[in-house]
Protein backbone atom coordinates (compact mmCIF):
# COMPACT_ATOMS: atom_id res chain seq x y z
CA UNK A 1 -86.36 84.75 -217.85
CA UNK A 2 -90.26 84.34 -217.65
CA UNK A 3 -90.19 87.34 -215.71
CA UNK A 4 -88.65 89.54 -218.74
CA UNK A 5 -91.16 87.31 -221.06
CA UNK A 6 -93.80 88.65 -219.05
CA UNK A 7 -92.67 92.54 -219.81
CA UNK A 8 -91.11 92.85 -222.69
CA UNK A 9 -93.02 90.19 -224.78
CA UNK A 10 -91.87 87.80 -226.97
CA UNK A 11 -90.44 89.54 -229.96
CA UNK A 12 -93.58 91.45 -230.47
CA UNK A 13 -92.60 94.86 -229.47
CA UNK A 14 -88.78 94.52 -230.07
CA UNK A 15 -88.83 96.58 -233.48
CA UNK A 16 -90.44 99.25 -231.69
CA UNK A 17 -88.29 100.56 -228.91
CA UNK A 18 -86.26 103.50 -230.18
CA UNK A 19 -83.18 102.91 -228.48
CA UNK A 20 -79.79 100.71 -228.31
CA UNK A 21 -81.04 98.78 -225.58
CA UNK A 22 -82.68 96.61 -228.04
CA UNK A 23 -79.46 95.15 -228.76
CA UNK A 24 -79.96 93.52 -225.30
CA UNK A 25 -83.01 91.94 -225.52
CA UNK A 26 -82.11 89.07 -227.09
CA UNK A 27 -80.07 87.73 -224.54
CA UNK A 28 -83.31 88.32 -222.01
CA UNK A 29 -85.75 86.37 -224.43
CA UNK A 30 -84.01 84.13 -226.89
CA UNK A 31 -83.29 80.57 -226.03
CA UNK A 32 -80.93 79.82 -228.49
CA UNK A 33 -78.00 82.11 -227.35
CA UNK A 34 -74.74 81.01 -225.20
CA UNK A 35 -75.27 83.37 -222.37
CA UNK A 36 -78.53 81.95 -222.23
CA UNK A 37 -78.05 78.59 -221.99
CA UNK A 38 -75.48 79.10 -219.30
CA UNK A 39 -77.96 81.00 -217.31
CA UNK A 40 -80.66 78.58 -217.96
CA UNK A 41 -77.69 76.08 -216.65
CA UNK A 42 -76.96 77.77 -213.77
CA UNK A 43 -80.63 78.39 -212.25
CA UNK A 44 -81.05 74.60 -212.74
CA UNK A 45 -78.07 74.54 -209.97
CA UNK A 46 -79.94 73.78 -206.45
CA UNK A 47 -77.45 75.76 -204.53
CA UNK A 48 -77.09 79.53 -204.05
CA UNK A 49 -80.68 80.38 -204.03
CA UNK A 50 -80.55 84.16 -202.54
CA UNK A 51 -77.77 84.90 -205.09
CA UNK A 52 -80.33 83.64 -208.08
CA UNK A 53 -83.02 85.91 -206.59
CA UNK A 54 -80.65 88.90 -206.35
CA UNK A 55 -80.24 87.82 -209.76
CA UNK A 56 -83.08 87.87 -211.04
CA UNK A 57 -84.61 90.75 -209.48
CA UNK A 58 -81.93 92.82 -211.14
CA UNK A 59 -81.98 91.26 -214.68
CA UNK A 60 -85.94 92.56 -214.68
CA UNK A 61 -85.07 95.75 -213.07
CA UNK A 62 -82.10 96.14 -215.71
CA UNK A 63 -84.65 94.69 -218.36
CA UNK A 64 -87.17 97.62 -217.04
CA UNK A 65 -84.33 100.80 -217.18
CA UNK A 66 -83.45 99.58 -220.71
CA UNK A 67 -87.03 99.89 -221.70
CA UNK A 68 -88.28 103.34 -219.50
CA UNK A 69 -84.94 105.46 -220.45
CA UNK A 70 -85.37 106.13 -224.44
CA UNK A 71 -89.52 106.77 -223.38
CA UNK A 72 -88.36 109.29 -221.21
CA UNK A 73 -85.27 110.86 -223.32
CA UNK A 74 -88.36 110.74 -226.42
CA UNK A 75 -90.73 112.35 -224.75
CA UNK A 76 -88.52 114.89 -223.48
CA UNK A 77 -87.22 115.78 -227.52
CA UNK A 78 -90.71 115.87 -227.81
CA UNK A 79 -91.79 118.34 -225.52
CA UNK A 80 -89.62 120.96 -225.24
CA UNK A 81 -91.68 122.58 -222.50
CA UNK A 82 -91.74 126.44 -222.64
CA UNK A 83 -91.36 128.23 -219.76
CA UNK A 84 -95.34 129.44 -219.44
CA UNK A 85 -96.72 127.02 -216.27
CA UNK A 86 -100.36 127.91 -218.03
CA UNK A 87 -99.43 126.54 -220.94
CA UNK A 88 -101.62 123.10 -222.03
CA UNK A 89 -99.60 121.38 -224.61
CA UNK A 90 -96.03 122.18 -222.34
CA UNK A 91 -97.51 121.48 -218.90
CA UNK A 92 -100.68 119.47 -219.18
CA UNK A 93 -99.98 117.41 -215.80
CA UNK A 94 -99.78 120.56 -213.68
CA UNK A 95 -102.33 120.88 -210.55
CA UNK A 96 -104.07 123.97 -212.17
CA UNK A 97 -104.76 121.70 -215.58
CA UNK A 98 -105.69 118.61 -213.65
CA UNK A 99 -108.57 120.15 -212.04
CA UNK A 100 -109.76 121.85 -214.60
CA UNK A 101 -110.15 118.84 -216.48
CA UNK A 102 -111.50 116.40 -213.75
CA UNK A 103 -114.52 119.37 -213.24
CA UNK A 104 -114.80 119.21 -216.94
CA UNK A 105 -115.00 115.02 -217.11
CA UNK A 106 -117.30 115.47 -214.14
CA UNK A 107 -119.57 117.49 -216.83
CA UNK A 108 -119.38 116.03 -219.99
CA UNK A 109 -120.72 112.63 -218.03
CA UNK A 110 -123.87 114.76 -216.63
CA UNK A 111 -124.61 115.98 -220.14
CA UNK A 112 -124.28 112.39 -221.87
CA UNK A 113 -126.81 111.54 -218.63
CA UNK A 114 -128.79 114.34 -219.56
CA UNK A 115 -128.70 114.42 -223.75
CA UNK A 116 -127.96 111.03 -224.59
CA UNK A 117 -129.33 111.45 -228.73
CA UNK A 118 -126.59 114.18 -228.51
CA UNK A 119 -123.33 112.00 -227.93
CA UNK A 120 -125.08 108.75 -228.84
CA UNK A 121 -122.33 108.65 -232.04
CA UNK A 122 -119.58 109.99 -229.57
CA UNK A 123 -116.45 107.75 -229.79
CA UNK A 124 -115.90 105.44 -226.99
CA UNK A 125 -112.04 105.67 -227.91
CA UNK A 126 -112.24 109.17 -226.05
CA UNK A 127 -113.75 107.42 -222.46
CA UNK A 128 -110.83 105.41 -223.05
CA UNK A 129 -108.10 108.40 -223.09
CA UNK A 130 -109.93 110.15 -220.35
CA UNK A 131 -109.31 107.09 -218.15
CA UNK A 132 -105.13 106.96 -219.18
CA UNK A 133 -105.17 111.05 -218.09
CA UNK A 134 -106.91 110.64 -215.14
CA UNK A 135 -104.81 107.81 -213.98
CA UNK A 136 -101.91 110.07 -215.14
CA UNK A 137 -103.08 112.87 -212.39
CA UNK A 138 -103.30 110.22 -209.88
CA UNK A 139 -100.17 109.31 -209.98
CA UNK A 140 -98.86 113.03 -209.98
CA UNK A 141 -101.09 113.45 -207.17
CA UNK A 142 -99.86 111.16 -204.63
CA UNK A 143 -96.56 112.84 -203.54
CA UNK A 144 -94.61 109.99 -201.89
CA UNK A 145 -91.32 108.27 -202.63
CA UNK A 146 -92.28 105.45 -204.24
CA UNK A 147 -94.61 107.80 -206.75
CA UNK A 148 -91.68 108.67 -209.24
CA UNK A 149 -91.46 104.90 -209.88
CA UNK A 150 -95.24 104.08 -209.90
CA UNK A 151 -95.31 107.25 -212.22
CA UNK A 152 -93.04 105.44 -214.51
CA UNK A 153 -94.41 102.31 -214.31
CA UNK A 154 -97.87 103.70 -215.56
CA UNK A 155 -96.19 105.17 -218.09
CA UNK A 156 -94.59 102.13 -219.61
CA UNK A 157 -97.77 100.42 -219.06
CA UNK A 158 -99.82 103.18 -221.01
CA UNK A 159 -97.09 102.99 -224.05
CA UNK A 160 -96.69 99.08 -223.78
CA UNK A 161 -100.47 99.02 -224.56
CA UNK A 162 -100.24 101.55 -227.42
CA UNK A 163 -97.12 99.81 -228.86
CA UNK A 164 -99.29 96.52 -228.79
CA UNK A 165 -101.79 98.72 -231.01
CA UNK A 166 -99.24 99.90 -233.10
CA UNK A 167 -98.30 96.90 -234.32
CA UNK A 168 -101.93 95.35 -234.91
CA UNK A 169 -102.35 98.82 -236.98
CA UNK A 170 -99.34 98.26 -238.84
CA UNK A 171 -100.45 94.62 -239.84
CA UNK A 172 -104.13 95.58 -240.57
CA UNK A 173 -102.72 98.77 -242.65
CA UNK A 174 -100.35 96.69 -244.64
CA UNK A 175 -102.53 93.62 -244.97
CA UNK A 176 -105.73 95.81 -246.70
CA UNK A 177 -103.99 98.62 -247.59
CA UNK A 178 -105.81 101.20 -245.31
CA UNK A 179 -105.09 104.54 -244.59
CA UNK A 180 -102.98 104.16 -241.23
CA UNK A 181 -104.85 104.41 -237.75
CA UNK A 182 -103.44 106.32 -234.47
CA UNK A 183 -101.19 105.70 -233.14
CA UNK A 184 -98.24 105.50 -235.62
CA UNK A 185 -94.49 105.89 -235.35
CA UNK A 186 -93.45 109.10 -234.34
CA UNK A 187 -96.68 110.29 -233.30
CA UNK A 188 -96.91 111.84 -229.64
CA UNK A 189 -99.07 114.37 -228.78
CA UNK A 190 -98.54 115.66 -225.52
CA UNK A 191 -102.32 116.24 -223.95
CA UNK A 192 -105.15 114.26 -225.77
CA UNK A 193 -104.28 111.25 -227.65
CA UNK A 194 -107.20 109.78 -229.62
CA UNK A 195 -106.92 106.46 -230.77
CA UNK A 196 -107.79 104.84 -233.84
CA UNK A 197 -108.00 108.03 -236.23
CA UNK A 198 -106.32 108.10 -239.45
CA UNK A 199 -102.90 109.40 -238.92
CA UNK A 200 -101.06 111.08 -242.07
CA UNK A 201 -98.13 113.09 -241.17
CA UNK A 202 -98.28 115.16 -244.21
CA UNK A 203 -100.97 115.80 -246.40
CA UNK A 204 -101.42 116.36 -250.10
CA UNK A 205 -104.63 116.48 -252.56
CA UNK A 206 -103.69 114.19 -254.90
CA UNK A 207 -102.48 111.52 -252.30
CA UNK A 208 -106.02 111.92 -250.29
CA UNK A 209 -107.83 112.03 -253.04
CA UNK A 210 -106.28 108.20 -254.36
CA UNK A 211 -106.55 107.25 -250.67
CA UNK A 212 -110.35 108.47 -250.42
CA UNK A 213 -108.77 109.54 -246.98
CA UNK A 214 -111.76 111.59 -244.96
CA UNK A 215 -109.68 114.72 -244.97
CA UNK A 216 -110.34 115.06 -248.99
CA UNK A 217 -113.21 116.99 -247.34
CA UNK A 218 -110.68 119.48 -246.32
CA UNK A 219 -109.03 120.08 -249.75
CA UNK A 220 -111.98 120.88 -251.90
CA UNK A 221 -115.87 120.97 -252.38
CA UNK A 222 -117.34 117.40 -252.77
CA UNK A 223 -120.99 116.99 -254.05
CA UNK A 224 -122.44 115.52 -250.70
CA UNK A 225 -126.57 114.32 -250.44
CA UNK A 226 -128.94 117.66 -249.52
CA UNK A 227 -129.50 116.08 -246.28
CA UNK A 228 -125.91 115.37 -245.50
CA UNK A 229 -124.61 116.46 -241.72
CA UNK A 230 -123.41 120.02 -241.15
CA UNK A 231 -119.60 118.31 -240.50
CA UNK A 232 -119.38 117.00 -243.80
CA UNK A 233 -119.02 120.41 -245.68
CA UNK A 234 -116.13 120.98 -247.40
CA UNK A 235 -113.26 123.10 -249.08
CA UNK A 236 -112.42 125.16 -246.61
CA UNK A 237 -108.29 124.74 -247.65
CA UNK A 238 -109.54 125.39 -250.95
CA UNK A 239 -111.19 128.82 -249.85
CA UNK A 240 -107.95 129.80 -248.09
CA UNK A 241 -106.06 129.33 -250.89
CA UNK A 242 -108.67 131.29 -253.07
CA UNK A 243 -109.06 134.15 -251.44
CA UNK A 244 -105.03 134.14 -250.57
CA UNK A 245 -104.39 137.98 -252.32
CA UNK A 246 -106.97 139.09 -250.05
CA UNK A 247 -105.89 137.61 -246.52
CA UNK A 248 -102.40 138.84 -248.11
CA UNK A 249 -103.05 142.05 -249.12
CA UNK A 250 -105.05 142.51 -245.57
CA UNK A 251 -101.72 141.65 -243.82
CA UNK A 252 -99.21 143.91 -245.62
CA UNK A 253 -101.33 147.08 -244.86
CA UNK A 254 -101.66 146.24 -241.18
CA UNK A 255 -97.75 145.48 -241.12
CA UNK A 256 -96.65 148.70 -243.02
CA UNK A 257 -99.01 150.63 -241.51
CA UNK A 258 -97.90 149.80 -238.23
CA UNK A 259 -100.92 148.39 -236.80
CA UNK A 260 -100.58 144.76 -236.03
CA UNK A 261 -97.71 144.15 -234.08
CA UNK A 262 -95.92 140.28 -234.04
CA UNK A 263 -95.09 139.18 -230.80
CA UNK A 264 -92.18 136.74 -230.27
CA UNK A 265 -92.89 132.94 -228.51
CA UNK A 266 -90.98 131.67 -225.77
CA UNK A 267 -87.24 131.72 -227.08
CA UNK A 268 -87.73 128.22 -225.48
CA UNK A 269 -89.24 127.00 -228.39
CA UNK A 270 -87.04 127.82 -230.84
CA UNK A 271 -83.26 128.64 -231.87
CA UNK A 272 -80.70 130.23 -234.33
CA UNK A 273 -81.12 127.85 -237.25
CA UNK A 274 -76.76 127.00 -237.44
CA UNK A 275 -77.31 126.10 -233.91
CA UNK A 276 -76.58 128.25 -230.48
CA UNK A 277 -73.13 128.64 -231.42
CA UNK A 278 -74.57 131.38 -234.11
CA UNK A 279 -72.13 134.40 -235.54
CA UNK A 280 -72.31 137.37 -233.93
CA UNK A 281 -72.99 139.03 -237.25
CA UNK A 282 -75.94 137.34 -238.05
CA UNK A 283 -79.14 137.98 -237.56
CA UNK A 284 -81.15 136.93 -234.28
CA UNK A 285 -83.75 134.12 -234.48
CA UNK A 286 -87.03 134.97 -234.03
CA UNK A 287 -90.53 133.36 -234.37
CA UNK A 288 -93.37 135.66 -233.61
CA UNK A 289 -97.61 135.64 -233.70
CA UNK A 290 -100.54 137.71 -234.78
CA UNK A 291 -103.36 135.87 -232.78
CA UNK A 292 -106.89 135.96 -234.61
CA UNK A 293 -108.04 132.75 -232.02
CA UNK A 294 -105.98 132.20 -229.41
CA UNK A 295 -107.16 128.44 -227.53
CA UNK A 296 -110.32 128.70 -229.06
CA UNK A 297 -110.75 131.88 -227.96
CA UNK A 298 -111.09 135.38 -230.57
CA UNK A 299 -109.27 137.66 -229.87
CA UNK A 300 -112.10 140.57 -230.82
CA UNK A 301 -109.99 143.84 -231.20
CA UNK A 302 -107.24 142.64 -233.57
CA UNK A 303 -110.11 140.52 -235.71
CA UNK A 304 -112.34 143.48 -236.48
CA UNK A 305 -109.58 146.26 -236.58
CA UNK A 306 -107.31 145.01 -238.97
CA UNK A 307 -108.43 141.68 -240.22
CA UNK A 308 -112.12 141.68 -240.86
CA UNK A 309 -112.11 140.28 -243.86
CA UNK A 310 -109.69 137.50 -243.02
CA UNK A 311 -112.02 136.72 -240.07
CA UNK A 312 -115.48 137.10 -242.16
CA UNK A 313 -113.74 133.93 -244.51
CA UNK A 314 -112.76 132.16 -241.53
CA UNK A 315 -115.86 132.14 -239.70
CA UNK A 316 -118.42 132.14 -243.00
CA UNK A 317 -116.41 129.87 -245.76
CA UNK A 318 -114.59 127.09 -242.98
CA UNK A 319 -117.05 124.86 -241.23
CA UNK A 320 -113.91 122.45 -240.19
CA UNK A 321 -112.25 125.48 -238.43
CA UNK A 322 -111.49 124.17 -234.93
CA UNK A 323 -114.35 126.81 -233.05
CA UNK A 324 -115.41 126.05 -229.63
CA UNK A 325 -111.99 123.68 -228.28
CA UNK A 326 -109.23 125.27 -226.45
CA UNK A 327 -107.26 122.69 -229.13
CA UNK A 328 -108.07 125.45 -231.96
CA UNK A 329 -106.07 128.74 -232.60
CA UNK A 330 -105.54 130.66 -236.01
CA UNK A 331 -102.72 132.92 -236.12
CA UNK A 332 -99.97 135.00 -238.73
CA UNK A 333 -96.79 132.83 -237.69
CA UNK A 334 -93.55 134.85 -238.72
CA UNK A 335 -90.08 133.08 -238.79
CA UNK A 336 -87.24 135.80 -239.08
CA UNK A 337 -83.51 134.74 -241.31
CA UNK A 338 -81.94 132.13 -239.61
CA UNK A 339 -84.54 130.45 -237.34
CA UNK A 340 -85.33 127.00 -236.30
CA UNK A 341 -88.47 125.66 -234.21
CA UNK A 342 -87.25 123.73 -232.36
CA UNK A 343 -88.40 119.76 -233.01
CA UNK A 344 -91.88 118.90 -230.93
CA UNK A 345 -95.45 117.32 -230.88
CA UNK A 346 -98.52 119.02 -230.71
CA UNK A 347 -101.12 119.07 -227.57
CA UNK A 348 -103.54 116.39 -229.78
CA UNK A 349 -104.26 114.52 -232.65
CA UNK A 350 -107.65 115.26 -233.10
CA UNK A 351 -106.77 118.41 -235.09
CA UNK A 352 -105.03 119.06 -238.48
CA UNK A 353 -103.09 121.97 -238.90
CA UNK A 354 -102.86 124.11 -242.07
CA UNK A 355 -100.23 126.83 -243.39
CA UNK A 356 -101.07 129.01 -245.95
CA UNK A 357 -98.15 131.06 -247.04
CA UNK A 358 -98.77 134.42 -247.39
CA UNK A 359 -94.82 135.63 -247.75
CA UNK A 360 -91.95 133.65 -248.78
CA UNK A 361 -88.78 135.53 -250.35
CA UNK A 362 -87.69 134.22 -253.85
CA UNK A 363 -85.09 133.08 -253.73
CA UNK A 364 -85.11 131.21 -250.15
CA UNK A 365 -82.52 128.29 -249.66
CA UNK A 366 -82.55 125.65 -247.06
CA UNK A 367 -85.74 126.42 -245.37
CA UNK A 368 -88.50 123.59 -244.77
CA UNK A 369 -91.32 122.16 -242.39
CA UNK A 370 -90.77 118.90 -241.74
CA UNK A 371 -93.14 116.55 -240.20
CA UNK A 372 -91.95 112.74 -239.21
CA UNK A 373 -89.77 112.03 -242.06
CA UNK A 374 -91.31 113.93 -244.93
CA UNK A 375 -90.04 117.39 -245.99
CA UNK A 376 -91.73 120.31 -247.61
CA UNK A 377 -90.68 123.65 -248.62
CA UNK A 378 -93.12 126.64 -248.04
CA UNK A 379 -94.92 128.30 -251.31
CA UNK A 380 -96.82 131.57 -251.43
CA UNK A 381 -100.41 130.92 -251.80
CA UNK A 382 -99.88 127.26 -251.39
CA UNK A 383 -101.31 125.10 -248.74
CA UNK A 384 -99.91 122.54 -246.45
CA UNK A 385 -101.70 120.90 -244.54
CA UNK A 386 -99.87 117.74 -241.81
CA UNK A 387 -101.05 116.39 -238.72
CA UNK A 388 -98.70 118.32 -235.95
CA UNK A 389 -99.15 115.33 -233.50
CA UNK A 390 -96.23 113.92 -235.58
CA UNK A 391 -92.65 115.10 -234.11
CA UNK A 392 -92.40 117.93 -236.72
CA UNK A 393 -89.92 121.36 -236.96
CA UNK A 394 -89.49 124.06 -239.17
CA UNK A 395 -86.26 125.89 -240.46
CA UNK A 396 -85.78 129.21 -242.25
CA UNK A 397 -82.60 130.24 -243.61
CA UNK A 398 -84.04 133.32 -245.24
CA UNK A 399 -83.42 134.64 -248.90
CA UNK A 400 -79.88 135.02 -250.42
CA UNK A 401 -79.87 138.74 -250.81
CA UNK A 402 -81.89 142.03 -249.25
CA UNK A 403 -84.34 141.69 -252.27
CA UNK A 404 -85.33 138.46 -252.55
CA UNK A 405 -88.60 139.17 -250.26
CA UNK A 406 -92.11 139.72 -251.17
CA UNK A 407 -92.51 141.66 -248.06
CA UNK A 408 -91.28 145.75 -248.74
CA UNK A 409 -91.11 146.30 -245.88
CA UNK A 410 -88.44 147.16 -243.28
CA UNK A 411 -90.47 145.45 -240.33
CA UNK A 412 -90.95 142.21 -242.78
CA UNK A 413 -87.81 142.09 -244.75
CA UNK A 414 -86.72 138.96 -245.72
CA UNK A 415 -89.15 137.36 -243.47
CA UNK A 416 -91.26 133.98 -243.85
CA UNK A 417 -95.00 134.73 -242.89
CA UNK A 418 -98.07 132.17 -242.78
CA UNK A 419 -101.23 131.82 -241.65
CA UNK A 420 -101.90 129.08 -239.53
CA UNK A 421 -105.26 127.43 -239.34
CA UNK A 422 -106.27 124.21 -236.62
CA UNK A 423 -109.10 122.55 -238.28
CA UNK A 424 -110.99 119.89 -237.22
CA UNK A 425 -109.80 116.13 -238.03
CA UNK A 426 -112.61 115.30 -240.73
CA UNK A 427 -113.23 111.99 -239.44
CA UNK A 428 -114.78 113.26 -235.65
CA UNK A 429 -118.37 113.55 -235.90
CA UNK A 430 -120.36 116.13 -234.27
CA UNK A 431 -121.00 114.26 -231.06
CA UNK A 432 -116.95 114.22 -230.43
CA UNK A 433 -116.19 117.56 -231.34
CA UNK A 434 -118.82 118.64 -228.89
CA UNK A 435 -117.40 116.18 -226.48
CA UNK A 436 -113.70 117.38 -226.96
CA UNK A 437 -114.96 120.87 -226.40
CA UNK A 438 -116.31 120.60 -223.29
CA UNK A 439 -113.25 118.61 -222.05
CA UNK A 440 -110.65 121.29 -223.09
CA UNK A 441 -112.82 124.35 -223.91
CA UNK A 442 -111.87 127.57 -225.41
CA UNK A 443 -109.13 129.13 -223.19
CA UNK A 444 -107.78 125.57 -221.32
């Protein structure tokens, strides 16, 4: 009984674990129930003292596999690893990742050594994820039997102590009516989890602006001292959305000209929209990319040959554009009738992510993003802007007839195109962006 005290608290992190194995629970940590009295009867019983220790070792063990199993069946809904073994945000624990980002820990703590005025405002929340990661490669490292357990046992550790800071979050949040800190419900990114930073699932102007949430900075221009910091510029949704003809008008000549070609994700990563028992007549699913930054990286031929302009606003008129992190990417995202992406959590929280539709047919039914448990349906020239950390999927059903789309055509008919922009989280000063940046630069 003390034992399962000991790990599953007392009542503090019961309304937390996502699974029916709470049901259980009480009868582990409540005093007042039958079963437990007649426990608490029968350890008071001087005889059969190997059969009480059998006993009890498997009530904590059973205790333990009630807890571990929904972690693992969440974080595997969350995932939804593609098949790329390079990719960061599906395979993050893999040999070729770890060492790239031990060299790159091993660096960022010569440069605080060396330029100390330089991260003297960095976060020490981020020391504090470094250490859960690198405990994380440890334990992939060591390749013995017991490892799969100690592996899990880290892991419930890790959560246990971020489930503890959920709640005191919750209580602070409710009690002075903050905006809510990292992390929250339904928030698991699958690389770099930061802790402490506002965490909205989905954003909107008029909500941020009542909130005086930091990422008001994102939404328009704010009248800020002359001597403010460089990272407290601002407006760079409301420049997207501004110049939204021309980013448009630069993507329908490259698409009916031929010139920019989409090329499909991982069919991992998403799936026919009614499911994979889909009609035979209907269309295939399909969810495709333009890259303009791929991981932080530009990619230089398809910027200045058929979206200059696009990338002259991007890198002139968006300070908060996510430059310099392998965390950052800006790319045309096209969803084709009938698909779903699939549901998942981003690499990090330390970006937000933006979609600026550029082509969305008329008279579209039943397609949304969702992100946690808010829904939002896509409008051209309209921004959305949610923190992909949050479990979050998207669903196009396409239009309701062959001329319901603003696209003409043949490549694009019918089809739901954005442009997707990672900008930074407002609330990271310029000592942890440079930080973050030299932990997963461009290309990790």
């Amino acid at each position: 009984q003390n034992g399962a005290q000991l790990l599953l608290g007392d009542h503090i992190l019961r309304p937390y674990l996502p699974s029916f194995g709470c049901l259980f629970l009480p009868l582990l940590v409540d005093d007042n129930i039958t079963m437990m009295e007649a426990l608490h009867s029968f350890y008071h019983n001087d005889d059969q003292i190997v059969l009480k220790a059998i006993l009890s070792v498997f009530c904590l063990g059973f205790a333990f596999l009630l807890w571990i199993r929904p972690i693992n069946n969440h974080a595997a809904t969350a995932t939804n690893a593609c098949n790329n073994p390079s990719c960061l945000r599906c395979h993050s624990t893999s040999q070729q990742h770890a060492q790239s980002f031990q060299s790159n820990v091993m660096m960022l703590r010569r440069l605080v050594q060396l330029e100390p005025e330089l991260f003297r405002d960095m976060r020490g929340e981020i020391w504090d994820e470094v250490a859960i990661i690198e405990q994380r490669f440890e334990s992939n490292h060591h390749n013995t039997s017991s490892s799969s357990f100690l592996k899990q046992l880290l892991e419930l550790l890790t959560r246990t102590r971020r489930l503890i800071t959920l709640k005191k979050s919750h209580d602070t949040t409710n009690e002075q009516n903050m905006i809510p800190l990292s992390p929250q419900e339904g928030q698991n990114p699958t690389v770099f989890f930061l802790q402490q930073l506002e965490a909205i699932p989905l954003h909107n102007i008029e909500a941020c602006t009542k909130q005086d949430c930091p990422c008001i900075r994102l939404w328009k221009e704010l009248h800020l001292p002359p001597n403010a910091p460089p990272v407290k510029l601002t407006g760079d949704i409301e420049t997207l959305k501004t110049h939204f003809s021309v980013i448009r008008e630069e993507l329908l000549s490259a698409i009916q000209t031929n010139t920019a070609t989409f090329h499909p994700f991982d069919d991992a990563v998403y799936e026919h929209a009614n499911g994979k028992e889909q009609k035979q007549q209907e269309q295939q699913a399909e969810w495709s990319s333009i890259y303009l930054y791929r991981q932080g990286i530009k990619q230089v031929d398809t910027c200045k040959k058929y979206f200059s302009i696009t990338t002259n606003i991007l890198e002139t008129m968006c300070p908060h554009r996510m430059g310099g992190c392998g965390f950052g990417s800006v790319y045309f995202s096209k969803l084709k009738q009938n698909t779903k992406v699939v549901e998942h959590c981003g690499p990090t929280n330390v970006r937000l992510r933006c979609h600026l539709p550029l082509a969305v047919p008329n008279k579209t039914s039943g397609s949304y993003l969702r992100v946690g448990e808010h829904c939002v349906s896509w409008e051209e020239g309209k921004p959305i802007l949610f923190d992909d950390s949050f479990l979050h999927s998207a669903v196009y059903a396409g239009c309701n007839d062959s001329d319901g789309s603003s696209i003409s055509s043949d490549q694009s008919s019918g089809d739901r195109i954005v442009l997707i922009v990672d900008f930074w989280h407002p609330s990271l000063s310029v000592a942890d962006r440079t930080a973050l940046g030299v932990l997963y630069p461009p290309g990790s």
